[in-house]
C-alpha atoms as a PDB file:
ATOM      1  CA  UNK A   1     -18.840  12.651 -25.361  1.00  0.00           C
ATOM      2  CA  UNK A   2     -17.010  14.268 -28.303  1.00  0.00           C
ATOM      3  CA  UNK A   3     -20.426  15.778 -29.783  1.00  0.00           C
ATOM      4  CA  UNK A   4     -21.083  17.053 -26.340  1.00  0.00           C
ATOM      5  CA  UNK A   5     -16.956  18.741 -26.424  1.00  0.00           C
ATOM      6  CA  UNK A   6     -17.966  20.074 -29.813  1.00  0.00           C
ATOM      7  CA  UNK A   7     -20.996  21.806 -28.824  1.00  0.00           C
ATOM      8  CA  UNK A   8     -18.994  23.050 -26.168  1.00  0.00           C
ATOM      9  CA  UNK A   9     -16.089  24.629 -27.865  1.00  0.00           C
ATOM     10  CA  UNK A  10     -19.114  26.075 -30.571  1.00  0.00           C
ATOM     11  CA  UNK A  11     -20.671  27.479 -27.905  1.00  0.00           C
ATOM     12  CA  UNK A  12     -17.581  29.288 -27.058  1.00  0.00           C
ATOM     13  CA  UNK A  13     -16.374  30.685 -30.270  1.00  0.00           C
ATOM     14  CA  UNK A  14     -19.913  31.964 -30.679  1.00  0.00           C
ATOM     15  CA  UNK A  15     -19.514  33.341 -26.912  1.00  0.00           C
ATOM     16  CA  UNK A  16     -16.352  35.354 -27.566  1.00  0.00           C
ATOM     17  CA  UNK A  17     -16.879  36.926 -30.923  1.00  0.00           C
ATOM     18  CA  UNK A  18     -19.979  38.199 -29.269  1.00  0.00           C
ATOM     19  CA  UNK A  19     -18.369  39.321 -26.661  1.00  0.00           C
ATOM     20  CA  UNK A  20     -15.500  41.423 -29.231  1.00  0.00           C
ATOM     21  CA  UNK A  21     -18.422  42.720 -31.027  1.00  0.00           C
ATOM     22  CA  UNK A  22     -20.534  43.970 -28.109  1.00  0.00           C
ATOM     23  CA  UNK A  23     -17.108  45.702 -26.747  1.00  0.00           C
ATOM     24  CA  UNK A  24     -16.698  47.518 -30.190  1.00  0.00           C
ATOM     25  CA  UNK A  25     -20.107  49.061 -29.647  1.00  0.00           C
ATOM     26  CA  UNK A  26     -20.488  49.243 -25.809  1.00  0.00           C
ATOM     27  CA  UNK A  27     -19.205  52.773 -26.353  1.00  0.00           C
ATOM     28  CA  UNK A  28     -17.665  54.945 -29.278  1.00  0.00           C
ATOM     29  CA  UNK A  29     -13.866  54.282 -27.928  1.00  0.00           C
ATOM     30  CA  UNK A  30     -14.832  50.957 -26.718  1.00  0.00           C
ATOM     31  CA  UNK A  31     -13.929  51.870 -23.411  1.00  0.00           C
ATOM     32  CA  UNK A  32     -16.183  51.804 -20.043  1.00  0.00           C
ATOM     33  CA  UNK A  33     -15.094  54.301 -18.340  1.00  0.00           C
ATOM     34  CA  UNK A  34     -16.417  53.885 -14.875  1.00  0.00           C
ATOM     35  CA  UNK A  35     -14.881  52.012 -11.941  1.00  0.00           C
ATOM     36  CA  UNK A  36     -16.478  48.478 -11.568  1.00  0.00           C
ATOM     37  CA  UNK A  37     -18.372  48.140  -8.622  1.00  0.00           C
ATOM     38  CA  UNK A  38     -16.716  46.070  -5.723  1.00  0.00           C
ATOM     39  CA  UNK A  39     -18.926  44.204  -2.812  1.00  0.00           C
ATOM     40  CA  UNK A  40     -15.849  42.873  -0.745  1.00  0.00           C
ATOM     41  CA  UNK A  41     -12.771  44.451   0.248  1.00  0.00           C
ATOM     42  CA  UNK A  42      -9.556  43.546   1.794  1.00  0.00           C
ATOM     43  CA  UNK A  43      -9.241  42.548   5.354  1.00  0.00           C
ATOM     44  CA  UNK A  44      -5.259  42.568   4.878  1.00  0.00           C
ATOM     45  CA  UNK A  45      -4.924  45.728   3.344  1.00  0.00           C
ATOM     46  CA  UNK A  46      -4.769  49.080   5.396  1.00  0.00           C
ATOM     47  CA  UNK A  47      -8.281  51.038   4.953  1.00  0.00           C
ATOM     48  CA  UNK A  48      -8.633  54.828   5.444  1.00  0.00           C
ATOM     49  CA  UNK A  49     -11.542  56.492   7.187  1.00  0.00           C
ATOM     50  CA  UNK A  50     -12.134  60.110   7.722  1.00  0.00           C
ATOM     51  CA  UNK A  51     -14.836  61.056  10.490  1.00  0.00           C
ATOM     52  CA  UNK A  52     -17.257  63.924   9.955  1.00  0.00           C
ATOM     53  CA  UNK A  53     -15.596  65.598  12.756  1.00  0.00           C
ATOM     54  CA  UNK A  54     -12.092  65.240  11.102  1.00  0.00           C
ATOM     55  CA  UNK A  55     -10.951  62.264  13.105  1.00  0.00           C
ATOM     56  CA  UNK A  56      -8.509  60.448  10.611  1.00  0.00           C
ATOM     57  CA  UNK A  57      -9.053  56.442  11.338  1.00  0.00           C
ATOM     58  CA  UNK A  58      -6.274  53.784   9.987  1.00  0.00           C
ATOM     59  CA  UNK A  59      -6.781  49.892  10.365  1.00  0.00           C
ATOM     60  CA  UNK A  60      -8.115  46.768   8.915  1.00  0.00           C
ATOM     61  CA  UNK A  61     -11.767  46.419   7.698  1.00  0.00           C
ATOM     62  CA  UNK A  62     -13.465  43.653   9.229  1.00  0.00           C
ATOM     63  CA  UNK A  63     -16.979  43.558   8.467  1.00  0.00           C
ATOM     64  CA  UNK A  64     -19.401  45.761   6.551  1.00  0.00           C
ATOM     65  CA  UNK A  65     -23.241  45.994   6.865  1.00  0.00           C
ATOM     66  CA  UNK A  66     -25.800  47.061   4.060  1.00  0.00           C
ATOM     67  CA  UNK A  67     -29.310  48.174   3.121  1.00  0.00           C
ATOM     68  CA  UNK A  68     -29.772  47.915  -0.603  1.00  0.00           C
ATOM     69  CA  UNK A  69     -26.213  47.402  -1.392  1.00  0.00           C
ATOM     70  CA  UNK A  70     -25.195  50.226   0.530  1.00  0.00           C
ATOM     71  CA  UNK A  71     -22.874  50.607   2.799  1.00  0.00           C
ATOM     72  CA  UNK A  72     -24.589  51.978   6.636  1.00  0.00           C
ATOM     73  CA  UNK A  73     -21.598  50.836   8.717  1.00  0.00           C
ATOM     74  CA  UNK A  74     -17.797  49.514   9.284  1.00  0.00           C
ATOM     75  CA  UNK A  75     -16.109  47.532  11.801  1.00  0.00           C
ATOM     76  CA  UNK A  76     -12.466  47.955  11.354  1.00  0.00           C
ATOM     77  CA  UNK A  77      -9.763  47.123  13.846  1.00  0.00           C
ATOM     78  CA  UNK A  78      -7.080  50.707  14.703  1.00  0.00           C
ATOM     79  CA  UNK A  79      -3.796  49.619  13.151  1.00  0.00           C
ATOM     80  CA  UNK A  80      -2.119  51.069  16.294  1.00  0.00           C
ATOM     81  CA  UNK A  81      -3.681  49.683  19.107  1.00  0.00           C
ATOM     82  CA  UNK A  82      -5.697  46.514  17.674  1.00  0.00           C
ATOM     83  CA  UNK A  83      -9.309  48.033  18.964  1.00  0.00           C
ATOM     84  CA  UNK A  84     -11.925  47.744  17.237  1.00  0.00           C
ATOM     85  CA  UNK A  85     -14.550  50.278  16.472  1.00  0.00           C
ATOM     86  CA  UNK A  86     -17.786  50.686  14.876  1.00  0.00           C
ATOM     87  CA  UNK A  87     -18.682  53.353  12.908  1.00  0.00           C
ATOM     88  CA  UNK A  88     -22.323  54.003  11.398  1.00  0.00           C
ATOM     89  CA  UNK A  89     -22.334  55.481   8.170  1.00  0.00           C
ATOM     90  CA  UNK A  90     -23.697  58.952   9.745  1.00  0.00           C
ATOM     91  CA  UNK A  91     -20.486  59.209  11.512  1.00  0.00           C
ATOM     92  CA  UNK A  92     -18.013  58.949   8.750  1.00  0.00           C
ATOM     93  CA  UNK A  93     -17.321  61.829   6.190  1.00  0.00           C
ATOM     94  CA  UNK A  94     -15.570  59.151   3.363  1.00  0.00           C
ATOM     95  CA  UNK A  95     -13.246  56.198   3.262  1.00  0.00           C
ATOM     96  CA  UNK A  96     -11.029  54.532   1.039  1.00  0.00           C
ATOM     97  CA  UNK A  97     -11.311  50.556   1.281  1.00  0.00           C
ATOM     98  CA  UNK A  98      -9.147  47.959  -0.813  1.00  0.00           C
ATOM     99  CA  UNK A  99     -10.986  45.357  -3.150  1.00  0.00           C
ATOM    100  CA  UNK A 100     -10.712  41.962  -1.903  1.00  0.00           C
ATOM    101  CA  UNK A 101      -8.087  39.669  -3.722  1.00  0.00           C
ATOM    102  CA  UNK A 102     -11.059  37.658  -5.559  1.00  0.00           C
ATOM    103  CA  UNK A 103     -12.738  41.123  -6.817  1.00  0.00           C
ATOM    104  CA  UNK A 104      -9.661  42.312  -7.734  1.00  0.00           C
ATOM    105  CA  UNK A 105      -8.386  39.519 -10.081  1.00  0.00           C
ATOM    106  CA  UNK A 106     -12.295  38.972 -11.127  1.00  0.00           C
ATOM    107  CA  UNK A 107     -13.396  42.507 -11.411  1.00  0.00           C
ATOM    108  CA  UNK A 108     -10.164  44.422 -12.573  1.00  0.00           C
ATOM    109  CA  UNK A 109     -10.845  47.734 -14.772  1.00  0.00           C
ATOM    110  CA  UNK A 110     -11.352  47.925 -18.296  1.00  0.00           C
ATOM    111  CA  UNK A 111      -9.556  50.459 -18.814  1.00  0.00           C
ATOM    112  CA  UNK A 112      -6.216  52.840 -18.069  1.00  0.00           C
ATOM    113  CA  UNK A 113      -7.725  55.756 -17.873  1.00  0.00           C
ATOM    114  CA  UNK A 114      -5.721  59.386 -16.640  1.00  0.00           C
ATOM    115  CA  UNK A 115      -7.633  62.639 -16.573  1.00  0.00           C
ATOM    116  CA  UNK A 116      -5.607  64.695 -13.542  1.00  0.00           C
ATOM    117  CA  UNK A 117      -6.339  67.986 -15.067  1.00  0.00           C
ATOM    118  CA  UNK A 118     -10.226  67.075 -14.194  1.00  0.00           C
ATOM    119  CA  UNK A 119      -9.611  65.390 -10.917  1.00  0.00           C
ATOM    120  CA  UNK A 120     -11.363  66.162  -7.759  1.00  0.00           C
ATOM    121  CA  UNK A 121      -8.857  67.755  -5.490  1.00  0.00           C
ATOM    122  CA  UNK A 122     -10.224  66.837  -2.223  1.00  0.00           C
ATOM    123  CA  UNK A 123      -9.398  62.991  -2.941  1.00  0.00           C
ATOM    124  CA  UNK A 124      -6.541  61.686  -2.036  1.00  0.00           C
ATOM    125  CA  UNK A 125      -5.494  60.250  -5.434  1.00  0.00           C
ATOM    126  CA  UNK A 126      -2.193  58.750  -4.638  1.00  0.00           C
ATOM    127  CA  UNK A 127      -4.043  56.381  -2.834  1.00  0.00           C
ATOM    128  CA  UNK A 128      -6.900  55.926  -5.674  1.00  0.00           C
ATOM    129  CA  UNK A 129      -3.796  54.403  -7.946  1.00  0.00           C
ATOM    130  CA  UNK A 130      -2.523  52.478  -5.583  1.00  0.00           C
ATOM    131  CA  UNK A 131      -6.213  50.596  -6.378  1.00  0.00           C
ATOM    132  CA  UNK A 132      -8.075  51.630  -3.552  1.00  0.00           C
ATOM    133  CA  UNK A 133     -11.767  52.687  -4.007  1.00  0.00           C
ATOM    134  CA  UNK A 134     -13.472  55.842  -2.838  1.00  0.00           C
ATOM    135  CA  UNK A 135     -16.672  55.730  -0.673  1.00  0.00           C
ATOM    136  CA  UNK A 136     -18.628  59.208   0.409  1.00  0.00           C
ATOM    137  CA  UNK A 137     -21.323  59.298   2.783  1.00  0.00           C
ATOM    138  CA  UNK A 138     -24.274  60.625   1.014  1.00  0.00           C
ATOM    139  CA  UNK A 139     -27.776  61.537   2.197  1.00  0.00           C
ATOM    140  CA  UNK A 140     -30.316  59.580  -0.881  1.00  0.00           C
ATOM    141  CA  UNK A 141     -33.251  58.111  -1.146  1.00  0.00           C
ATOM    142  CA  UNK A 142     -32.578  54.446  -2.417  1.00  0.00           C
ATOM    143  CA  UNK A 143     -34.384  53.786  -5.900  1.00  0.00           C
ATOM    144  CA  UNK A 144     -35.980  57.159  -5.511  1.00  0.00           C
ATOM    145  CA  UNK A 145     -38.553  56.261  -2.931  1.00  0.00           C
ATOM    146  CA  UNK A 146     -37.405  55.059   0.629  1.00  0.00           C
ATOM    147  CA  UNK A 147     -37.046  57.712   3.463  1.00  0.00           C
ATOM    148  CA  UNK A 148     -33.605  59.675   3.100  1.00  0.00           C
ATOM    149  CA  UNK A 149     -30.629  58.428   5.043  1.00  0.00           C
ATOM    150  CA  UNK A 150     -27.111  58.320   5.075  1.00  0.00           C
ATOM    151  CA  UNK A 151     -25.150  55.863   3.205  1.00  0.00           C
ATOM    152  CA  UNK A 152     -21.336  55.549   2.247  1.00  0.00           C
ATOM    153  CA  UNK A 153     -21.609  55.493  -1.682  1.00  0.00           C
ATOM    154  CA  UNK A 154     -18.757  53.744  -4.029  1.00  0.00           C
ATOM    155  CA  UNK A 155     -17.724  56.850  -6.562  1.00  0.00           C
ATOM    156  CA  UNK A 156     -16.960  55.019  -9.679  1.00  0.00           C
ATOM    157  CA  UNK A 157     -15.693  58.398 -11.392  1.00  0.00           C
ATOM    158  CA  UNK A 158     -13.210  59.609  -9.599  1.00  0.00           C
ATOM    159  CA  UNK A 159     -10.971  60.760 -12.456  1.00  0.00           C
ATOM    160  CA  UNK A 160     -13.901  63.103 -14.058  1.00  0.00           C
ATOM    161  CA  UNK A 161     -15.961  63.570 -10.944  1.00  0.00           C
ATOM    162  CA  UNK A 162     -15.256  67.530 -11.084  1.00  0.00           C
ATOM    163  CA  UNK A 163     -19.141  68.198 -12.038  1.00  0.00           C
ATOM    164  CA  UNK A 164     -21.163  65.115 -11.782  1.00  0.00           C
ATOM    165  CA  UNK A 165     -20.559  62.156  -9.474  1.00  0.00           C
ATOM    166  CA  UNK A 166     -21.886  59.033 -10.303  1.00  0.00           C
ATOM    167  CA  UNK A 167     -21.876  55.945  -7.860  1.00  0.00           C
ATOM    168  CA  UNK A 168     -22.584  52.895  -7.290  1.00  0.00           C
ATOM    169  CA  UNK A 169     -25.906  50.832  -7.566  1.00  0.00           C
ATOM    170  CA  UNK A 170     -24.589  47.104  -6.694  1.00  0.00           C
ATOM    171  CA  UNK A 171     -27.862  45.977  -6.565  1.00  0.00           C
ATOM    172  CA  UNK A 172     -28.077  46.985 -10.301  1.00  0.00           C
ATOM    173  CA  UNK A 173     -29.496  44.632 -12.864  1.00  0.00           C
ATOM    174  CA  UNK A 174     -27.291  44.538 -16.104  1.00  0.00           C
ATOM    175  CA  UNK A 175     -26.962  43.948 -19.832  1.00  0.00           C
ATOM    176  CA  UNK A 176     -27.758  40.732 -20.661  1.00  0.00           C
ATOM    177  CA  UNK A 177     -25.028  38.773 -19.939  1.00  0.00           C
ATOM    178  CA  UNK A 178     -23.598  35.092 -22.090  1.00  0.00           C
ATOM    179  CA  UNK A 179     -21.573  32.755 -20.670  1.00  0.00           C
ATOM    180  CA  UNK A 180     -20.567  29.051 -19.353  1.00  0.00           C
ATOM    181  CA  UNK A 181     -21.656  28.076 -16.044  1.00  0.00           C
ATOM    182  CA  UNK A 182     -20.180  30.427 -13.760  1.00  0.00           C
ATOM    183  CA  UNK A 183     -18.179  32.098 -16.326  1.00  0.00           C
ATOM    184  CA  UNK A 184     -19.410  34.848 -17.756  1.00  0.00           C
ATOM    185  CA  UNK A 185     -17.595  36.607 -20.799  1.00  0.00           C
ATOM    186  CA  UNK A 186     -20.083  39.096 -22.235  1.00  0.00           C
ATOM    187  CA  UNK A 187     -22.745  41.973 -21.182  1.00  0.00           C
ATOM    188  CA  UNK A 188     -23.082  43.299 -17.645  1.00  0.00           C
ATOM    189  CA  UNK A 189     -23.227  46.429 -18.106  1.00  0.00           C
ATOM    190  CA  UNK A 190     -24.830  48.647 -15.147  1.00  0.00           C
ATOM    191  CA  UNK A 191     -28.385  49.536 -15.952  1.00  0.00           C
ATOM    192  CA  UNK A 192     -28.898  52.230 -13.155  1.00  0.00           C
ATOM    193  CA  UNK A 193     -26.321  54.412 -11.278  1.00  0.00           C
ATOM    194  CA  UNK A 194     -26.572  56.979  -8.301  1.00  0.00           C
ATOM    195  CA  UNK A 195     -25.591  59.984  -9.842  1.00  0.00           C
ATOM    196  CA  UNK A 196     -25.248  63.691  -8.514  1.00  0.00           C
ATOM    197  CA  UNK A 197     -25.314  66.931  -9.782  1.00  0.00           C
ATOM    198  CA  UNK A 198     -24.954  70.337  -8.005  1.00  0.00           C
ATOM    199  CA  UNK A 199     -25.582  68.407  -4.337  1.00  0.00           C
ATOM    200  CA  UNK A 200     -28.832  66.731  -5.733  1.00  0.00           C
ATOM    201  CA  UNK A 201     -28.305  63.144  -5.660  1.00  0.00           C
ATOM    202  CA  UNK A 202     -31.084  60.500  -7.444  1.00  0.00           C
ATOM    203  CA  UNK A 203     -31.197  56.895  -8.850  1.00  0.00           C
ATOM    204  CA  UNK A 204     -30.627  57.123 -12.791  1.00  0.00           C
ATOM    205  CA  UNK A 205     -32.014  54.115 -14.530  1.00  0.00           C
ATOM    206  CA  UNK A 206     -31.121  52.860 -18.313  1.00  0.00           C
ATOM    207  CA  UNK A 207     -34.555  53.798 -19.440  1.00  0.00           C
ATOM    208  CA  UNK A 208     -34.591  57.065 -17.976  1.00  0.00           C
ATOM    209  CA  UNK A 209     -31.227  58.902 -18.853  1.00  0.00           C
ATOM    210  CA  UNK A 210     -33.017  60.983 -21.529  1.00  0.00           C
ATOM    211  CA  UNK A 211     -36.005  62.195 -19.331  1.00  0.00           C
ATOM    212  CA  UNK A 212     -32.867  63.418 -17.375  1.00  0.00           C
ATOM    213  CA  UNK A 213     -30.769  64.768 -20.326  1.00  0.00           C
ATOM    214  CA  UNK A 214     -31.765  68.659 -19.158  1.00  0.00           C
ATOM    215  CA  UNK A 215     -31.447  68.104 -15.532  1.00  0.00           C
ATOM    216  CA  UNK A 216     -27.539  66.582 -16.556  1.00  0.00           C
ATOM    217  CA  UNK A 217     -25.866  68.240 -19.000  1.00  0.00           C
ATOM    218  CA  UNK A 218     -28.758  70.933 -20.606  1.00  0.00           C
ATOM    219  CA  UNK A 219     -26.128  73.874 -19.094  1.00  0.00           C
ATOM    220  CA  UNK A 220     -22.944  72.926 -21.510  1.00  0.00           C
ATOM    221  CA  UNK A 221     -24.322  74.150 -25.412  1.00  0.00           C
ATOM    222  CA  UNK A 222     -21.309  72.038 -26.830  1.00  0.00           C
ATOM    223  CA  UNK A 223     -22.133  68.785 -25.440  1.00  0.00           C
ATOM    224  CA  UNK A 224     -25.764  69.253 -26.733  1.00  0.00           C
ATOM    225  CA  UNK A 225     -24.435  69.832 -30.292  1.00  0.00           C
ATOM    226  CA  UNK A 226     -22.483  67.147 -30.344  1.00  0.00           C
ATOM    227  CA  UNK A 227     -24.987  64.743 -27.758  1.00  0.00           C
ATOM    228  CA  UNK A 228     -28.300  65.815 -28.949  1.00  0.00           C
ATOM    229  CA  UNK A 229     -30.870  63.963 -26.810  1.00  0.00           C
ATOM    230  CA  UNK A 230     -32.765  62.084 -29.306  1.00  0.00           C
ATOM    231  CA  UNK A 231     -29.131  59.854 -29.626  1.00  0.00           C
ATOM    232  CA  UNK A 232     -28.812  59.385 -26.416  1.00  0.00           C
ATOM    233  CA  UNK A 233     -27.843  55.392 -25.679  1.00  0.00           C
ATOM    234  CA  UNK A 234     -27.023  53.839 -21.998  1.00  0.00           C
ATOM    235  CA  UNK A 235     -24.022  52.656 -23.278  1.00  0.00           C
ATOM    236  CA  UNK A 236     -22.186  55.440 -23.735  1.00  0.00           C
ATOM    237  CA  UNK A 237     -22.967  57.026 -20.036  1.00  0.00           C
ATOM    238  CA  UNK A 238     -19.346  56.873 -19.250  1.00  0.00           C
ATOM    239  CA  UNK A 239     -18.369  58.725 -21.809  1.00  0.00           C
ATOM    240  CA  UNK A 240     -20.914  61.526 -21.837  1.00  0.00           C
ATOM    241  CA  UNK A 241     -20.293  62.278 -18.122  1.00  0.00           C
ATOM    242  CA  UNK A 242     -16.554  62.418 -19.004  1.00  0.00           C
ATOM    243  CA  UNK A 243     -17.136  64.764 -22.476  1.00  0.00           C
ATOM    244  CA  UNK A 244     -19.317  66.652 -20.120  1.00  0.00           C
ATOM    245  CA  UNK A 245     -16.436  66.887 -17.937  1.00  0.00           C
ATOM    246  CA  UNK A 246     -13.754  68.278 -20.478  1.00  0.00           C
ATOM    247  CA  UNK A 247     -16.484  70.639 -21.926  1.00  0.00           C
ATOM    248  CA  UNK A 248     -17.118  71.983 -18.974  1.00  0.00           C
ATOM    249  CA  UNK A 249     -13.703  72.516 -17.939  1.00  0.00           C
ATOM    250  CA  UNK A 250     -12.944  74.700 -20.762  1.00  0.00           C
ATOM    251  CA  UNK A 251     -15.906  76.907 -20.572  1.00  0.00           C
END
């Protein structure tokens, strides 16, 4: 028994300092910058829906249904009146649903991160740091080959989603990933995204973010002197899309 709790706690020392050292170089502030990507959401908490036909919706979520991850339609119940509707994905211009209590102890940011000169001013971000997350219906083609339809997308950029929006894959596979049983204290990150640029929306994978360098950020000279494409690493996505941002902005 105690060479077993010795191997243990070895284990774990080796665990964490990996972990410190993979944070130093998951970006060059050691900061991911994108909103973590949240499966369940709060049943107590008041959601917001906005229809495509402007119909403003207030009440609690009660079940979600998906294809691939994504979101294709809500149940909530109207605050109000205690009815509850249904609304497929096709009907619904963009919502704002609260993380379930698990999620949001579990999957909590990494970082504090305020950009308002570069926000999107069609959100509603009073309500984005209150720690609600934003969902948009979007028209895509999931993993770049199924038929197109209409899904309601988790934007994980919200603070520099002025140019490109990037959202969320939870079917992603990730980083490799080191922990103990269940816990898991290293790796993860994301390898593919959604991401959309000028109201073209595809699935970016790891191994193909420098085939897409051009199509991206190829119309901003000062990011590509100081991102040249043959540096490019997956890593630092975050923070190119958000340099990109600032560039851009000042052009």
């Amino acid at each position: 028994m105690k060479t077993k709790i010795i191997s243990f706690f070895l284990l774990l020392t080796t665990i964490l300092s990996y972990s410190q050292e993979e944070e130093k170089e998951k970006s060059g502030n050691g900061k991911d910058l994108f909103s973590k990507v949240y499966t369940h959401y709060s049943e107590k908490r008041i959601s917001y829906i906005t229809l495509k036909d402007g119909t403003e919706i207030t009440g609690h979520k009660r079940d979600v249904d998906r294809k691939k991850g994504q979101i294709y339609y809500i149940k909530i119940k109207n605050k109000e009146t205690g009815k509850k509707f249904k609304f497929d994905s096709d009907q619904i211009k963009e919502m704002y649903l609260y993380p379930s209590g698990i999620q949001k102890a579990f999957k909590t940011l990494n970082h504090v991160y305020d950009a308002r000169q570069w926000e999107r001013s069609d959100l509603n971000n009073d309500v984005l740091r209150q720690g609600y997350i934003y969902f948009q219906n979007n028209k895509v083609s999931l993993k770049n080959r199924k038929k197109s339809k209409e899904y309601l997308m988790q934007l994980v950029n919200p603070s520099f989603a002025k140019y490109i929006e990037v959202y969320g894959d939870p079917r992603a596979k990730s980083t490799t990933r080191l922990g103990i049983g269940p816990i898991s204290v290293a790796g993860g990150l994301a390898k593919s995204y959604y991401v959309k640029k000028n109201d073209e929306i595809f699935w970016l994978q790891k191994k193909n973010l420098k085939d897409n360098y051009d199509n991206l950020f190829g119309d901003c000279e000062e990011f590509k002197k100081k991102y040249p494409k043959k540096k490019l690493k997956w890593r630092y996505f975050s923070e190119y899309i958000s340099e990109y941002t600032k560039m851009k902005s000042k052009a």
